[in-house]
Structure formats: C-alpha cells, structure tokens
C-alpha atoms as a PDB file:
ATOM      1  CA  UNK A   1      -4.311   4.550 -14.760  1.00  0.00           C
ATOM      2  CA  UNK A   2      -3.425   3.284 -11.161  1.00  0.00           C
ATOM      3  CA  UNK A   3      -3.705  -0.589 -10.555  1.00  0.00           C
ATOM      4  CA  UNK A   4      -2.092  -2.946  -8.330  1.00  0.00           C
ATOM      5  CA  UNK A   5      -0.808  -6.031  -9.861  1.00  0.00           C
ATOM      6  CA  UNK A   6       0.968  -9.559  -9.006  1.00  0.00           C
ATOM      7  CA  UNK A   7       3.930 -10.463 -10.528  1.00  0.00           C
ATOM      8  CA  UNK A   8       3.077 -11.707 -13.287  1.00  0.00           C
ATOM      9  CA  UNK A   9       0.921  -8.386 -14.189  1.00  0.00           C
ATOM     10  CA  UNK A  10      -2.167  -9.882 -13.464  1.00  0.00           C
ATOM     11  CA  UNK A  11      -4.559  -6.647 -12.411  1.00  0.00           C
ATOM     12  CA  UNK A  12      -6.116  -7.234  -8.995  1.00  0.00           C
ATOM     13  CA  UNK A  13      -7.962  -4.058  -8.345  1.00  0.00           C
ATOM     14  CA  UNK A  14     -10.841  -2.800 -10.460  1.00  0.00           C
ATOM     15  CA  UNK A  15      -9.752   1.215  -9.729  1.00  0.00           C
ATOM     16  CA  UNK A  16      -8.308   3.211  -6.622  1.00  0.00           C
ATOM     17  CA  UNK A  17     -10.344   5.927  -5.322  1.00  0.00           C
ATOM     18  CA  UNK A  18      -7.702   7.531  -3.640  1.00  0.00           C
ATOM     19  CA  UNK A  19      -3.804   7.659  -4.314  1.00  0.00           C
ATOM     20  CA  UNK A  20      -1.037   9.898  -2.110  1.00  0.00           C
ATOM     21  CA  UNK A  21       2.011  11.294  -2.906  1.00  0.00           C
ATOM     22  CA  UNK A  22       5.013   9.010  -2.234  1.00  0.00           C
ATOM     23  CA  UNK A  23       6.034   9.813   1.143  1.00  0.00           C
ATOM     24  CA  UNK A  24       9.591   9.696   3.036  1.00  0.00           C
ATOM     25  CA  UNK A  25       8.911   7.503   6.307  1.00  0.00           C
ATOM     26  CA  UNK A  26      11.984   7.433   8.729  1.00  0.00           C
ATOM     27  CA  UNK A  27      12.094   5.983  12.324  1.00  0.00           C
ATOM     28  CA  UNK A  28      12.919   8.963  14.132  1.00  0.00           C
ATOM     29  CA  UNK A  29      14.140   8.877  18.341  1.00  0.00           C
ATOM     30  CA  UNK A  30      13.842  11.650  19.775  1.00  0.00           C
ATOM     31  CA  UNK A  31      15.630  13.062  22.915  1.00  0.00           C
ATOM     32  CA  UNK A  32      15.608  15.499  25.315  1.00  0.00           C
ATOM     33  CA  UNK A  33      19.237  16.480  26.926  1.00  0.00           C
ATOM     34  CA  UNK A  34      20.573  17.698  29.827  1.00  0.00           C
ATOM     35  CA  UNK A  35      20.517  21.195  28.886  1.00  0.00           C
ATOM     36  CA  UNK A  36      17.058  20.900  27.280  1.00  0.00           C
ATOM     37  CA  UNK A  37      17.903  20.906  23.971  1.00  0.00           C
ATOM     38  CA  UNK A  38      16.261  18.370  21.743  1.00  0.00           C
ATOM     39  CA  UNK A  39      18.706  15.394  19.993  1.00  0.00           C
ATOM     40  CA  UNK A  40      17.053  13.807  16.594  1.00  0.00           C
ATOM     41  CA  UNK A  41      18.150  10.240  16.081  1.00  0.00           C
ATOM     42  CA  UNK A  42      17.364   8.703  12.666  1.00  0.00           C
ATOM     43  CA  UNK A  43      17.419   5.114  12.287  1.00  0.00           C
ATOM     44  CA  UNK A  44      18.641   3.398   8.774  1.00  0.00           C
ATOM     45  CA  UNK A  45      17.208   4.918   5.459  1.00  0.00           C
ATOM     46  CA  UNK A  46      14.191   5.961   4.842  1.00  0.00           C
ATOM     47  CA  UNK A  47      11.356   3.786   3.589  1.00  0.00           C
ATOM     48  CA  UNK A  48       9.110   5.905   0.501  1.00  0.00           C
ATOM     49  CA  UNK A  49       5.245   4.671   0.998  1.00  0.00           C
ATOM     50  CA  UNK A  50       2.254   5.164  -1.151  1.00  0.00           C
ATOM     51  CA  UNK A  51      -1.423   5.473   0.526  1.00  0.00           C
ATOM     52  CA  UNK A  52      -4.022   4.543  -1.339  1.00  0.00           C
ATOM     53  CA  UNK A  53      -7.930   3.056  -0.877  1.00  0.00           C
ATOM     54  CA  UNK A  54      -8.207  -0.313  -3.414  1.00  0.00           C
ATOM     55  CA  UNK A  55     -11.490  -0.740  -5.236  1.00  0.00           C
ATOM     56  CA  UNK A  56     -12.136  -4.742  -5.933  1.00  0.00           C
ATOM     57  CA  UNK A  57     -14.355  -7.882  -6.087  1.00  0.00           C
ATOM     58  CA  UNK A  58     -14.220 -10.315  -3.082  1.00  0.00           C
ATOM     59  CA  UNK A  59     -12.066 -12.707  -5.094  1.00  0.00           C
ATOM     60  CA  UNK A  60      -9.336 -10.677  -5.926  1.00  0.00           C
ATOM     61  CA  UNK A  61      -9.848  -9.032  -2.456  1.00  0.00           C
ATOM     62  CA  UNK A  62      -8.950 -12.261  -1.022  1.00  0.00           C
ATOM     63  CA  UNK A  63      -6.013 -12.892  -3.422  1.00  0.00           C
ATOM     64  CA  UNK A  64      -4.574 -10.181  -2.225  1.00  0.00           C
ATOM     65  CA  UNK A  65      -5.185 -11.086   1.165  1.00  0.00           C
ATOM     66  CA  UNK A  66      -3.769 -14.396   0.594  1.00  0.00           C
ATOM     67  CA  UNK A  67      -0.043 -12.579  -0.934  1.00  0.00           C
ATOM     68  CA  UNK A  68       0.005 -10.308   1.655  1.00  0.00           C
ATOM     69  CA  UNK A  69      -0.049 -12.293   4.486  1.00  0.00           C
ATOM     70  CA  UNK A  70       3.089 -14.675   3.039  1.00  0.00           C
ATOM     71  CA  UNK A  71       4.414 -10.831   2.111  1.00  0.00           C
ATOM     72  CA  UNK A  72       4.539 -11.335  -1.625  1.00  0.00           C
ATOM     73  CA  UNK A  73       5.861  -8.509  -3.509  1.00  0.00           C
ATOM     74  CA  UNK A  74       3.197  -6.677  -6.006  1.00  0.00           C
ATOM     75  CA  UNK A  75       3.319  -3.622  -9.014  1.00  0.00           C
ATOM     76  CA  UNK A  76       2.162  -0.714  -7.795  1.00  0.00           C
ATOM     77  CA  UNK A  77       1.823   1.036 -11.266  1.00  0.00           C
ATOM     78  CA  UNK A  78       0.887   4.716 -11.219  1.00  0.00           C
ATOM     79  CA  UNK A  79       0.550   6.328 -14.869  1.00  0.00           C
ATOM     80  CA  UNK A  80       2.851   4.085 -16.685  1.00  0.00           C
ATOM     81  CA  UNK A  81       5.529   4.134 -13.472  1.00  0.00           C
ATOM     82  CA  UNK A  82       5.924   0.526 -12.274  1.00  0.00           C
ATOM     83  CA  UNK A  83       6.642   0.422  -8.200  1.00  0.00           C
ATOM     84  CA  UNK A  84       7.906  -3.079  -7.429  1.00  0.00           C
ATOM     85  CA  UNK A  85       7.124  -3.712  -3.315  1.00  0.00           C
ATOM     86  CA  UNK A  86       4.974  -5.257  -0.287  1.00  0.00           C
ATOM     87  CA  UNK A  87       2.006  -3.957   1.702  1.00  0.00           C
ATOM     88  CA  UNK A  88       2.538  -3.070   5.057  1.00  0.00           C
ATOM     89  CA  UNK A  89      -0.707  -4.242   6.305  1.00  0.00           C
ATOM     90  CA  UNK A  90      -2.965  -6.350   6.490  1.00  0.00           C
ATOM     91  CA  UNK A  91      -6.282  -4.214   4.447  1.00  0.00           C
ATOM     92  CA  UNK A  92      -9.489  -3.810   6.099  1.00  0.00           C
ATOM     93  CA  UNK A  93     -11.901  -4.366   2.831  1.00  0.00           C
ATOM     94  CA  UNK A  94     -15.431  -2.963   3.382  1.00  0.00           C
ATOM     95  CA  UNK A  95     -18.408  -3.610   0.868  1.00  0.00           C
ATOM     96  CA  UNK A  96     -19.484  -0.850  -1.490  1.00  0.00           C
ATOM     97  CA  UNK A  97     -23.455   0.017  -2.212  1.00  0.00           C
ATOM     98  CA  UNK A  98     -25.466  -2.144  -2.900  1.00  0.00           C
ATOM     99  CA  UNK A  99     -23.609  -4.638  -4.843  1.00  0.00           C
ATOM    100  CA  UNK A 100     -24.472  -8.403  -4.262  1.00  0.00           C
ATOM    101  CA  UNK A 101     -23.351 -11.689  -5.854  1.00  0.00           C
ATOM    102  CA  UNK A 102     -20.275 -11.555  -8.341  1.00  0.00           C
ATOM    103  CA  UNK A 103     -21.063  -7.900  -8.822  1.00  0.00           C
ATOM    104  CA  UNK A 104     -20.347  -7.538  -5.082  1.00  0.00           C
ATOM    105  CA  UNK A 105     -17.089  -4.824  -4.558  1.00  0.00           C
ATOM    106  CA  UNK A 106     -15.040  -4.045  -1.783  1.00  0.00           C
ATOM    107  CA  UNK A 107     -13.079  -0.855  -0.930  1.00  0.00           C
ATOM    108  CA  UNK A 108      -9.685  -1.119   1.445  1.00  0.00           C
ATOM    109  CA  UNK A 109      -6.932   1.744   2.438  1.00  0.00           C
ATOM    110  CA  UNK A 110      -3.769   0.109   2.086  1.00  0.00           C
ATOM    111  CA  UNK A 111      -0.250   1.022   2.656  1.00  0.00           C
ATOM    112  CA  UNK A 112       2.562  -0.083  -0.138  1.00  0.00           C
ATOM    113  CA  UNK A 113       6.088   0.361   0.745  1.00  0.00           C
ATOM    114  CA  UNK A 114       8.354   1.076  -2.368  1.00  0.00           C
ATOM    115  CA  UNK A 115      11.199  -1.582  -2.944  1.00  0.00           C
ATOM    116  CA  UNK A 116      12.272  -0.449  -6.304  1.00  0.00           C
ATOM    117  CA  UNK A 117      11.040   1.878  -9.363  1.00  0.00           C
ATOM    118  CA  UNK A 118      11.326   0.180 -12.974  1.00  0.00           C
END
C-alpha cells in the first residue's frame, strides 16, 4: 500500500499509479580545466527523492495544494515504511475519465524529497 498522508495520518490520495525508486539527487558543478580534464564539484549532501503520479478527488487535491504551498511536511508511506518530508513542487493535477461531481478524480506527478525514515 502506497499513500500520502498529513501529519496527523489523515490519507489524502485514493492510490498512486506510479512509484520510483528512491533516488540520490546531488548538485553537481562541473568544470573543465586548463589541461582539459574534467573537475566534479559536489555541493552539500545529497537529497534522496521519490517520483510518483497521485491519484485523488478535487478536495483532497486541493488540500494538498493548500500544504504544499506553506511547505508542510507529509508521510510518504510505501509498504509499511513511513517517509517523513515536503514536495518539491507545486503538482499539476489533471482529471481522470469521465468522472464528474464528487466522483470526479484527479491524477498529478509529484516529487517528495525524503527528510527522515521512521
């Protein structure tokens, strides 16, 4: 089970159609010297990220909206693994089928960056 969740572990995403791998994501400068050789430059640690595409109703579409914009922290939880953290961006949501009123869902690719793993 994959969900995305406030703080108080209210759910506010119905399913996610897609989840990656946590990723390693470094600010990198690179250089080119002198002699041509190339000089690698790594700024501060590395940040570990989860992609993912959200599956919601408007309401809790806009909740999330709403946390993410103040940059609220959320769960990520990903088969009983709790990721405590923010989401980079703001999401995109799009509507699904043909879905109207309350039934009405949204899909959104979002970006979560990884704080800390309970």
């Amino acid at each position: 089970m994959v969900s995305l969740e406030n703080l108080a572990g209210e759910r506010l995403t119905l399913l996610f159609s897609e989840v990656s791998l946590p990723r390693l994501d470094v600010l990198k400068v690179e250089n080119r010297l002198l002699d041509g050789s190339l000089h690698i430059q790594t700024m501060g640690y590395p940040l570990t990220t989860i992609k993912a595409t959200a599956v919601t109703t408007e309401e809790l579409a806009r909740n999330i909206d709403q946390k993410q914009s103040i940059q609220e922290e959320f769960f990520f939880v990903k088969h009983g693994e709790r990721f405590k953290g923010l989401i980079r961006e703001p999401i995109t949501w799009a509507k699904i089928g043909r879905y109207t009123g309350k039934d009405t869902k949204f899909s959104g690719e979002l970006e979560f960056v990884i704080l800390e793993t309970s």
